[in-house]
PDB file of N, CA and C in Angstrom:
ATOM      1  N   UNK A   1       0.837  -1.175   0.000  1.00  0.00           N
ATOM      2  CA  UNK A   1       0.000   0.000   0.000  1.00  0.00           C
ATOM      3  C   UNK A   1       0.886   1.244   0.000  1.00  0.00           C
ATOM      4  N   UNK A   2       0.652   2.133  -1.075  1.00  0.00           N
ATOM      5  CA  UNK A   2       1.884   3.173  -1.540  1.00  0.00           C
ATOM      6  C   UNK A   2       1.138   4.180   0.226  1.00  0.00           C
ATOM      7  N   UNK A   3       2.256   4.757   0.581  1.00  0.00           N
ATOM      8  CA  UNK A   3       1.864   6.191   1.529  1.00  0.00           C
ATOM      9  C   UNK A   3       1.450   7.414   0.690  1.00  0.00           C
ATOM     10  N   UNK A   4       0.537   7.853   1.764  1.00  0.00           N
ATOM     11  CA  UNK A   4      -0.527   8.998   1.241  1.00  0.00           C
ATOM     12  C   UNK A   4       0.854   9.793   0.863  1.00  0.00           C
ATOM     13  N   UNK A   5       0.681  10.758  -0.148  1.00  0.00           N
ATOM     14  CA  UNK A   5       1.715  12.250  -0.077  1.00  0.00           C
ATOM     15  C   UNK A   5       0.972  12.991   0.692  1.00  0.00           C
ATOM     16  N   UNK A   6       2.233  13.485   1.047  1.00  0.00           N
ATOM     17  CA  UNK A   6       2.022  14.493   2.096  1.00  0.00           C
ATOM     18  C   UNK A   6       1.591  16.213   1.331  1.00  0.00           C
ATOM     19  N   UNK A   7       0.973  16.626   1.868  1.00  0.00           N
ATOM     20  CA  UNK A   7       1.254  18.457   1.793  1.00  0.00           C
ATOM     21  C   UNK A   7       1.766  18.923   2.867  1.00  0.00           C
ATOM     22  N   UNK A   8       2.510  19.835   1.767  1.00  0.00           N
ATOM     23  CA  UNK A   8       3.745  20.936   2.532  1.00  0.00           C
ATOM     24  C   UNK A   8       3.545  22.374   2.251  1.00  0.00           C
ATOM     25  N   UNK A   9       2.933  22.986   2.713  1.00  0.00           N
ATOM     26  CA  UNK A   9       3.146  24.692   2.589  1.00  0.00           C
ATOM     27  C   UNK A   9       4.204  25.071   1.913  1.00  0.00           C
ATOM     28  N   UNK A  10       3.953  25.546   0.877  1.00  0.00           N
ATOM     29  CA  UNK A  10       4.853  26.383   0.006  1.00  0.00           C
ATOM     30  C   UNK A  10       5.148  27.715   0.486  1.00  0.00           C
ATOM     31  N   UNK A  11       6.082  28.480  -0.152  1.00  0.00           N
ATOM     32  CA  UNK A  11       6.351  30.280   0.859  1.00  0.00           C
ATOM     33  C   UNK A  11       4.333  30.877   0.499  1.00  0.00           C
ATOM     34  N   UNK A  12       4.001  30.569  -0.696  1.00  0.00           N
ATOM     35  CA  UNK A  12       2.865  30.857  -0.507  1.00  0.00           C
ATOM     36  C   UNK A  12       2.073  30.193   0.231  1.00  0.00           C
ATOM     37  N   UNK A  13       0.957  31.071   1.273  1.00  0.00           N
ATOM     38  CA  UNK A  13       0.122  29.913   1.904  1.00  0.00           C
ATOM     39  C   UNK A  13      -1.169  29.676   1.080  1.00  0.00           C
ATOM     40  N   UNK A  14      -1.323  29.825  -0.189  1.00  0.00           N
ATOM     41  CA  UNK A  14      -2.725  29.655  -1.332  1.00  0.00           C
ATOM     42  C   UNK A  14      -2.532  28.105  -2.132  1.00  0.00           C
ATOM     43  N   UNK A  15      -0.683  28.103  -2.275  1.00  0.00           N
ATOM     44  CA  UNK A  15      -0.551  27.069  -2.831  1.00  0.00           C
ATOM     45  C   UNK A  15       0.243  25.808  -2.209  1.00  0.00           C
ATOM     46  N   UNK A  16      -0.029  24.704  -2.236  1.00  0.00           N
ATOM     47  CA  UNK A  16       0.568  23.493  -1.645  1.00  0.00           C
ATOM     48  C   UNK A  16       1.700  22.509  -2.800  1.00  0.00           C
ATOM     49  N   UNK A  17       2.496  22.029  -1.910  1.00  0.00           N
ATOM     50  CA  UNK A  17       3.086  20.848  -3.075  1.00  0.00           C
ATOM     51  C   UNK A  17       3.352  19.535  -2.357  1.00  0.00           C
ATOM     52  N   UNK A  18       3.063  18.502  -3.465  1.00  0.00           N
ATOM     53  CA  UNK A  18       2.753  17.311  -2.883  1.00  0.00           C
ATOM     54  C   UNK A  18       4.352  16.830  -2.988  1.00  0.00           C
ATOM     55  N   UNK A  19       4.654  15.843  -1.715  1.00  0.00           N
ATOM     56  CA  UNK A  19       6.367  15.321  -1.917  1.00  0.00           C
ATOM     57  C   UNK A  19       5.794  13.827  -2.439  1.00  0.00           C
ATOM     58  N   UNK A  20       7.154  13.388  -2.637  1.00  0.00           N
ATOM     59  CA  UNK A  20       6.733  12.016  -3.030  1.00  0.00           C
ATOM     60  C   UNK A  20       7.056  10.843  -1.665  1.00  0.00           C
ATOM     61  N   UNK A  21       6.890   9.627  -1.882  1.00  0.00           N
ATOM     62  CA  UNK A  21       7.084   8.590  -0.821  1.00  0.00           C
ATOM     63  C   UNK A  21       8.216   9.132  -0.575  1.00  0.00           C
ATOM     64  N   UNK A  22       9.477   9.319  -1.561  1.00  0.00           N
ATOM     65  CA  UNK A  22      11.133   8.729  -1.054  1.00  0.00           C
ATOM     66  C   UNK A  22      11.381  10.331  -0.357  1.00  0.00           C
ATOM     67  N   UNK A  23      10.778  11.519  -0.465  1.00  0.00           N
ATOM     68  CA  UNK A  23      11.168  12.603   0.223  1.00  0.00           C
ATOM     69  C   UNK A  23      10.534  12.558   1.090  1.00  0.00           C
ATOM     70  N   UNK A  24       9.319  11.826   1.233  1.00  0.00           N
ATOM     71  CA  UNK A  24       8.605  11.815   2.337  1.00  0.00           C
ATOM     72  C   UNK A  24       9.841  11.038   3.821  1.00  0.00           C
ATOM     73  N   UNK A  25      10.599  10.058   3.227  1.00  0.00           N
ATOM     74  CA  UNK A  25      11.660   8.983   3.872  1.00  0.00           C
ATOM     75  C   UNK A  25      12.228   9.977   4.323  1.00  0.00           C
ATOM     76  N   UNK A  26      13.037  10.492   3.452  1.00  0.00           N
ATOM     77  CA  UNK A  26      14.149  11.659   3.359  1.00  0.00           C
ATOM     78  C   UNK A  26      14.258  12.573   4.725  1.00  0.00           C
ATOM     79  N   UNK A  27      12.373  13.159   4.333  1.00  0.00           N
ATOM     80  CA  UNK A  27      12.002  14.236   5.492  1.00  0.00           C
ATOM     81  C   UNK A  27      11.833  12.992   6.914  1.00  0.00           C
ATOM     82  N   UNK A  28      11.314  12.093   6.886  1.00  0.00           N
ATOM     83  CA  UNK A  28      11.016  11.643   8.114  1.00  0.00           C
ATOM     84  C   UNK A  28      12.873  10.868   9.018  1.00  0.00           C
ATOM     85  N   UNK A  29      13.678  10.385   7.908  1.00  0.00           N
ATOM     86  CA  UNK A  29      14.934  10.220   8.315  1.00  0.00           C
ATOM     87  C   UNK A  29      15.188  11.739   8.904  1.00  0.00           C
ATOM     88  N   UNK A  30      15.118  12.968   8.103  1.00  0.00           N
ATOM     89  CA  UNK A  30      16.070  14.058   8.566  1.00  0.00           C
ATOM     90  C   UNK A  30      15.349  14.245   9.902  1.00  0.00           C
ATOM     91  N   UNK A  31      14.595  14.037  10.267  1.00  0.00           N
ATOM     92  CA  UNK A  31      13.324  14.808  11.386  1.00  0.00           C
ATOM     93  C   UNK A  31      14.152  13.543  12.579  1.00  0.00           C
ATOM     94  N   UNK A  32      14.365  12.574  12.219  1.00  0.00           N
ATOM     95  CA  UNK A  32      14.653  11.532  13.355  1.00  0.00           C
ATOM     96  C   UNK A  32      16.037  11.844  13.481  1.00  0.00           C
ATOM     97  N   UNK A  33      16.953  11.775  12.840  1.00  0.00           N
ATOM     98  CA  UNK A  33      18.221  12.590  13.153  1.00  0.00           C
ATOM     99  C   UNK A  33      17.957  13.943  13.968  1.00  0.00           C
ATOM    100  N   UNK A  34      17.717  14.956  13.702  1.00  0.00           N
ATOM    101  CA  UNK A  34      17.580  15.976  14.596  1.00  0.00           C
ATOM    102  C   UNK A  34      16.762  15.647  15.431  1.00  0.00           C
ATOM    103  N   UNK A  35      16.441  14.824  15.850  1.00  0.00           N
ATOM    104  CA  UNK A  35      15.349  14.633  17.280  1.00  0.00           C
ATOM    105  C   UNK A  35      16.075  13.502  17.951  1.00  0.00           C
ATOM    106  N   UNK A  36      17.577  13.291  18.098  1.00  0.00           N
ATOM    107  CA  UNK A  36      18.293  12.603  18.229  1.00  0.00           C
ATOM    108  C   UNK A  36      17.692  11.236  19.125  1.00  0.00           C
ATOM    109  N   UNK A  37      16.945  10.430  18.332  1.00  0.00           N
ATOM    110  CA  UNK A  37      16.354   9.581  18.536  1.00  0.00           C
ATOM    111  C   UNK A  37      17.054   8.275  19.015  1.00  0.00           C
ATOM    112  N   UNK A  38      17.144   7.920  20.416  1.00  0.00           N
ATOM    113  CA  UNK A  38      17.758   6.566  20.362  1.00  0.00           C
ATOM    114  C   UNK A  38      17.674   5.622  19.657  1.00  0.00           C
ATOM    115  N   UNK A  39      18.714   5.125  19.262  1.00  0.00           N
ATOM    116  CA  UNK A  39      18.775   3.474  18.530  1.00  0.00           C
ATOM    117  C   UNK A  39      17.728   2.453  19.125  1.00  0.00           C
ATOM    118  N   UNK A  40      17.603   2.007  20.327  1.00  0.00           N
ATOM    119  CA  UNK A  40      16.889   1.489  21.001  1.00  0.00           C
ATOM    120  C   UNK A  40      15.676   1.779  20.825  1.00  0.00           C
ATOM    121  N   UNK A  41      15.177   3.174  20.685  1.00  0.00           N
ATOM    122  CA  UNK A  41      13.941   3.359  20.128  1.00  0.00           C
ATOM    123  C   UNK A  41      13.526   3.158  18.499  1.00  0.00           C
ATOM    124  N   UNK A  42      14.312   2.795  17.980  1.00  0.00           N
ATOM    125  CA  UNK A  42      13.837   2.369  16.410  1.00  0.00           C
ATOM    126  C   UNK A  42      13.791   1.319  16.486  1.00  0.00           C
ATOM    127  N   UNK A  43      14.810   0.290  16.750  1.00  0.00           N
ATOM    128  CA  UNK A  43      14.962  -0.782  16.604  1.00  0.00           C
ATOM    129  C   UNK A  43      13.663  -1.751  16.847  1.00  0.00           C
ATOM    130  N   UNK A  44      12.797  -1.513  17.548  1.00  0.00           N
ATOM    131  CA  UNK A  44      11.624  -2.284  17.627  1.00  0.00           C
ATOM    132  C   UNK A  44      10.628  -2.279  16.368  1.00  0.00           C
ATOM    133  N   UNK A  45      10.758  -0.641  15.983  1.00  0.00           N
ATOM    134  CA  UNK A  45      10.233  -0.450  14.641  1.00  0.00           C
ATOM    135  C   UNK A  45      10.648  -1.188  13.758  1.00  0.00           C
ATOM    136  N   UNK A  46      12.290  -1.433  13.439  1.00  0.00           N
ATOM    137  CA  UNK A  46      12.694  -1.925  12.071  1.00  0.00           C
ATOM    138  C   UNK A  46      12.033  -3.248  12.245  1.00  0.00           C
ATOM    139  N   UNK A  47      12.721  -3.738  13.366  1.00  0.00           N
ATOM    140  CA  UNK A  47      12.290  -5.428  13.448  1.00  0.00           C
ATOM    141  C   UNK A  47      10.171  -5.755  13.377  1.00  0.00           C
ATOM    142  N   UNK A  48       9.550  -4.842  13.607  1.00  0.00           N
ATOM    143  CA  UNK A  48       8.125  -5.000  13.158  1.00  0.00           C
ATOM    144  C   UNK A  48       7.866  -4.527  11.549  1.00  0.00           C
ATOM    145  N   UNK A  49       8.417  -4.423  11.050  1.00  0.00           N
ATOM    146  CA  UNK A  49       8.624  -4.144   9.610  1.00  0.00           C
ATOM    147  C   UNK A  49       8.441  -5.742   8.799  1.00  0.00           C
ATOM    148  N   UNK A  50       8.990  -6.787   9.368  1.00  0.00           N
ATOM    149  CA  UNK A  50       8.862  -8.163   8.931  1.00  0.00           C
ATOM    150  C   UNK A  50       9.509  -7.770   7.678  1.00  0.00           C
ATOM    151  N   UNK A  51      10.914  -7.492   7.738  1.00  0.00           N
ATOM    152  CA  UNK A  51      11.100  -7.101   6.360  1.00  0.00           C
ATOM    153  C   UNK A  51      12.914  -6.973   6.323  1.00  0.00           C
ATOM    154  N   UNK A  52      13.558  -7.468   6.688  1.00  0.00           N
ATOM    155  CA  UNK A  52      15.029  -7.708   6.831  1.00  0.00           C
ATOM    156  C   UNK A  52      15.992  -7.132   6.314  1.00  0.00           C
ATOM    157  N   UNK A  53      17.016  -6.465   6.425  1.00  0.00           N
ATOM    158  CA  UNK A  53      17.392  -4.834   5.806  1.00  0.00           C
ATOM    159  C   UNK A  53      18.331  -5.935   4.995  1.00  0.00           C
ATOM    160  N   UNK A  54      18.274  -4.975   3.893  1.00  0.00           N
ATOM    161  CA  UNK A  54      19.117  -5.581   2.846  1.00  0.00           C
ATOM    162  C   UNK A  54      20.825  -5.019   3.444  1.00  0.00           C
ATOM    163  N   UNK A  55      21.202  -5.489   3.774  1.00  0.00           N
ATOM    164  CA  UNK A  55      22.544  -4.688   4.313  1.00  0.00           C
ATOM    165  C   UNK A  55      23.963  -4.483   3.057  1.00  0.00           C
ATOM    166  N   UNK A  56      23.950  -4.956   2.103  1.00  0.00           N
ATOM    167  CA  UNK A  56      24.317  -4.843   0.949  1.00  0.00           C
ATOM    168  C   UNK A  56      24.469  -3.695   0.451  1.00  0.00           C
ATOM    169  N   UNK A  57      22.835  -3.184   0.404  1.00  0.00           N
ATOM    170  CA  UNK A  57      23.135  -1.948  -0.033  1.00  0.00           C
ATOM    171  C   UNK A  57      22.068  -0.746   0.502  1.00  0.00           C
ATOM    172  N   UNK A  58      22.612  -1.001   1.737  1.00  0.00           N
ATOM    173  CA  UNK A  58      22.210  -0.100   2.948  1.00  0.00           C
ATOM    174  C   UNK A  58      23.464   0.935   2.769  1.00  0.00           C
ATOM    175  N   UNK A  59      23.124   2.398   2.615  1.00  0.00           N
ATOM    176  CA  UNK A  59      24.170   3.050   2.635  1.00  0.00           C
ATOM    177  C   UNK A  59      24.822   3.839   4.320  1.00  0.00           C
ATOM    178  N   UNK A  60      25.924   3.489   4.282  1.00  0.00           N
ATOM    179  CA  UNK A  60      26.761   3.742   5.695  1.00  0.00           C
ATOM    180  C   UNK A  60      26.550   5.262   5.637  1.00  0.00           C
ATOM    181  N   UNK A  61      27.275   5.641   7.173  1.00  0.00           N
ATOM    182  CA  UNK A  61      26.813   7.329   7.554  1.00  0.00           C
ATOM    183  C   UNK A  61      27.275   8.352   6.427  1.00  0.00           C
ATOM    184  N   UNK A  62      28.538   7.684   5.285  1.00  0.00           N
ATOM    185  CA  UNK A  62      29.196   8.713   4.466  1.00  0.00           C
ATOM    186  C   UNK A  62      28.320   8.825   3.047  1.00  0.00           C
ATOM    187  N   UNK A  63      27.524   7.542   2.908  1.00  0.00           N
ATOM    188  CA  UNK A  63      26.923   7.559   1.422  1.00  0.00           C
ATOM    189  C   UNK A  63      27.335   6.653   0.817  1.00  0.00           C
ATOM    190  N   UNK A  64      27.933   5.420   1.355  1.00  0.00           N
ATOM    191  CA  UNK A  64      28.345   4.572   0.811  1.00  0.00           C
ATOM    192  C   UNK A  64      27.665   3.330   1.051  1.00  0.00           C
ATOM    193  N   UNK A  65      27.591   2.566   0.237  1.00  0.00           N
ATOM    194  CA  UNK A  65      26.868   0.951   0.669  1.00  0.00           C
ATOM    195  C   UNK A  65      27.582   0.494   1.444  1.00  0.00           C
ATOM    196  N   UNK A  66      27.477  -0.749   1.815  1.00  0.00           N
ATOM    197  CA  UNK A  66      28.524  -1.722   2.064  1.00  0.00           C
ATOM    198  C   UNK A  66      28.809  -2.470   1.363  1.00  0.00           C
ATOM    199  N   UNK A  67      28.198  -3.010   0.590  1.00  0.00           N
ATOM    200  CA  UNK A  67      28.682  -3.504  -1.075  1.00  0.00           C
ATOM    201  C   UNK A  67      29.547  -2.637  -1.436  1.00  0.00           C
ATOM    202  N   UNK A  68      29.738  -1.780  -1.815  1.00  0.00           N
ATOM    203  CA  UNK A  68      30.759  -0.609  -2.792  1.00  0.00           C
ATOM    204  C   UNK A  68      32.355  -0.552  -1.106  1.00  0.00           C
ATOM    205  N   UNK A  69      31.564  -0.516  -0.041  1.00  0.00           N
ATOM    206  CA  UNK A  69      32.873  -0.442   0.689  1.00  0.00           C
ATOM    207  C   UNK A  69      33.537  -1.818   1.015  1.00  0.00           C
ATOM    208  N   UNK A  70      32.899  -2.698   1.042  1.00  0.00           N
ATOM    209  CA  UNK A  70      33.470  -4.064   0.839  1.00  0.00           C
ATOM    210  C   UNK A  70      34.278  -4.126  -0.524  1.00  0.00           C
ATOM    211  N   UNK A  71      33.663  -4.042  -1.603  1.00  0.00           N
ATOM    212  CA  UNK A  71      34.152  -4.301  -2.236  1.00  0.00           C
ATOM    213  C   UNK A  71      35.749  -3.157  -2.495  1.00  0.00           C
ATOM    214  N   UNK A  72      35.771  -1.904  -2.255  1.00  0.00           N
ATOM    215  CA  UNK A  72      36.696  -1.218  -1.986  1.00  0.00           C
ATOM    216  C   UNK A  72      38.323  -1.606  -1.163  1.00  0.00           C
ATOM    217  N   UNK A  73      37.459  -2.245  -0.041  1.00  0.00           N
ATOM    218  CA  UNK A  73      38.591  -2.809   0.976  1.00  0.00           C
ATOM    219  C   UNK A  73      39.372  -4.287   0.477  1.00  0.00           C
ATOM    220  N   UNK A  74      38.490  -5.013  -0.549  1.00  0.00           N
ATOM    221  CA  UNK A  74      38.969  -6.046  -1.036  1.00  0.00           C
ATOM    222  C   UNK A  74      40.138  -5.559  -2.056  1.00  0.00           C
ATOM    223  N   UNK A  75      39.544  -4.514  -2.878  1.00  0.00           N
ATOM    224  CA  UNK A  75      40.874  -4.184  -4.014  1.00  0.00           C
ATOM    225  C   UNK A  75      42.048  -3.832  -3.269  1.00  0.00           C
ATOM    226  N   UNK A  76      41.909  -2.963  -1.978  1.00  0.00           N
ATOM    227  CA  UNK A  76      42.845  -2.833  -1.433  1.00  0.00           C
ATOM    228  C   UNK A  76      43.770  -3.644  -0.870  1.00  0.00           C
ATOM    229  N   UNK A  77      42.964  -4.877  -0.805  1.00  0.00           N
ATOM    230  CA  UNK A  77      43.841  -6.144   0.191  1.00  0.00           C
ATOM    231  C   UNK A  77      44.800  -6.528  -0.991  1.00  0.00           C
ATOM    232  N   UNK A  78      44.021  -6.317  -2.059  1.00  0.00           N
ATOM    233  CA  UNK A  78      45.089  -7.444  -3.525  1.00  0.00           C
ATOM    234  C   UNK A  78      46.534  -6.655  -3.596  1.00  0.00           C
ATOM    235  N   UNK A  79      46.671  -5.392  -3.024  1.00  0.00           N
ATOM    236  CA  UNK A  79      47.867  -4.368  -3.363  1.00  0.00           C
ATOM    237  C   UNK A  79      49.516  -5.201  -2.289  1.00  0.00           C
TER     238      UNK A  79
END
């Protein structure tokens, strides 16, 4: 079931704009970062998700997967 879009007040208050699901993520990740949300408090969330994080290509705190940094650290080992 796709999530409703949201409305967001534009500088005008006559007109609205709709975000999509993945900014909707975006905004609700940035909102949980600044509300420095314990780990402990998500974690019950992820795990009721029934849905197992792909950790592959979960991107780390810099923007990187772990696929792309695995695979990084391996070229490095061949040197």
């Amino acid at each position: 079931m796709p999530w409703p879009l949201i409305l967001i007040p534009t500088l005008s208050t006559k007109t609205q704009k709709l975000i999509t699901f993945f900014e909707q993520l975006e905004l609700l990740t940035e909102i949980l970062k600044a509300a420095n949300v314990a780990p402990e408090a998500l974690i019950p969330i992820v795990r009721s998700l029934n849905h197992p994080p792909q950790w592959n290509d979960v991107a780390l705190p810099r923007g990187e997967s772990m696929r792309a940094f695995f695979t990084r650290v391996k070229s490095i080992e061949q040197f």
